[in-house]
Protein backbone atom coordinates (compact mmCIF):
# COMPACT_ATOMS: atom_id res chain seq x y z
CA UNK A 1 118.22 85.24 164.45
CA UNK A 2 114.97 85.42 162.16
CA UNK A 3 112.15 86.75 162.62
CA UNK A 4 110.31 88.11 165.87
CA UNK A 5 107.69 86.64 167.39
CA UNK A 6 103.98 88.57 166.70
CA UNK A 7 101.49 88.13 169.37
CA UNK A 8 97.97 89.68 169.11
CA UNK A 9 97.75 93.03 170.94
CA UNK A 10 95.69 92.50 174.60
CA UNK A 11 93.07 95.08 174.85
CA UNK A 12 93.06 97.00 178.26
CA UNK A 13 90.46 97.00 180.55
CA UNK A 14 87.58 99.37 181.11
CA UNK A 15 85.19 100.90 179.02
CA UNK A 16 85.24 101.33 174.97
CA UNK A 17 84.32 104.22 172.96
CA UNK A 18 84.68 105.73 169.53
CA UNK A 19 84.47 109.13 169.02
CA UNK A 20 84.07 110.17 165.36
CA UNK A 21 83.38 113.24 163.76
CA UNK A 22 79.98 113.45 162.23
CA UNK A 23 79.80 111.51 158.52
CA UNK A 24 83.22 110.25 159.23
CA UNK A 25 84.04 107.05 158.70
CA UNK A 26 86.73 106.32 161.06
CA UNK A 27 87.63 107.95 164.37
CA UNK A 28 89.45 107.80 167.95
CA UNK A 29 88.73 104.83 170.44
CA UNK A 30 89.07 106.30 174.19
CA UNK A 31 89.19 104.04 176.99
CA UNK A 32 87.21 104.86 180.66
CA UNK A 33 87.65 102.99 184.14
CA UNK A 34 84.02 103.15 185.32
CA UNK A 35 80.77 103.37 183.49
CA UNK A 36 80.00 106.83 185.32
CA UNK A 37 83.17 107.84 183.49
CA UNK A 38 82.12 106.59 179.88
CA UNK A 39 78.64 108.24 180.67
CA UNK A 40 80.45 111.25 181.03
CA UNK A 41 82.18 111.68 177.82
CA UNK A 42 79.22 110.42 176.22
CA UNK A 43 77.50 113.92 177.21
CA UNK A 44 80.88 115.46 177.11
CA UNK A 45 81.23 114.84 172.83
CA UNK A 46 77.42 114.34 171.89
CA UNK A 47 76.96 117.52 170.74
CA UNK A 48 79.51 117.98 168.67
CA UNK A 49 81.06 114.31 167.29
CA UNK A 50 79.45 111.11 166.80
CA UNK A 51 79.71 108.18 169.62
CA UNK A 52 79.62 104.75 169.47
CA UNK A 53 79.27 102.57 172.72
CA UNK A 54 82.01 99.28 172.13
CA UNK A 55 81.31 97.86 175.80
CA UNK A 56 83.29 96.83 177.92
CA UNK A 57 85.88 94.60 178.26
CA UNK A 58 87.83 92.45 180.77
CA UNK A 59 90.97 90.26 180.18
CA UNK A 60 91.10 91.17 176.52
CA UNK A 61 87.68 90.32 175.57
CA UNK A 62 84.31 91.98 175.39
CA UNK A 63 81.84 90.98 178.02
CA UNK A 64 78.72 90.02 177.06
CA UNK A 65 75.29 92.12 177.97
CA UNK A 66 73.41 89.50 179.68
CA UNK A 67 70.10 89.83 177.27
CA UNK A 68 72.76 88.39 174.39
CA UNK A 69 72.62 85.09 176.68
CA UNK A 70 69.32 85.33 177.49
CA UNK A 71 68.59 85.65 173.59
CA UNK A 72 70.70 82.54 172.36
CA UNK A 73 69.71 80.06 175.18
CA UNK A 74 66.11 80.59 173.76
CA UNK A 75 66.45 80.12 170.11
């Protein structure tokens, strides 16, 4: 029989955040659909937890911001 097989997890689509509580150093990633959405629980936990923008991402990987091109096809 062995051993299953272990593929990396896929990460869903959508918008990333992490939510932490302030001076933590760990905390809950929450996924959006839209950006309006992410905007919204950006306002929605400011006041009261710390949040960190993770981008977005599309078949399993992060897109890139398009000043991160711009920046490495000029150095």
């Amino acid at each position: 029989m062995g051993r299953p097989p272990v593929l990396p997890k896929k990460k869903k689509d959508g918008f990333w955040l992490d939510i932490r509580n302030k001076g933590a150093n760990s905390g809950v990633v929450i996924i959006r659909d839209s950006y309006e959405a992410m905007m919204q629980a950006v306002r929605q936990y400011e006041n009261t937890k710390d949040v960190i923008i993770l981008g977005e991402h599309r078949n399993g990987k992060k897109v890139d911001d398009g000043k991160k091109k711009k920046a490495k096809a000029e150095a």
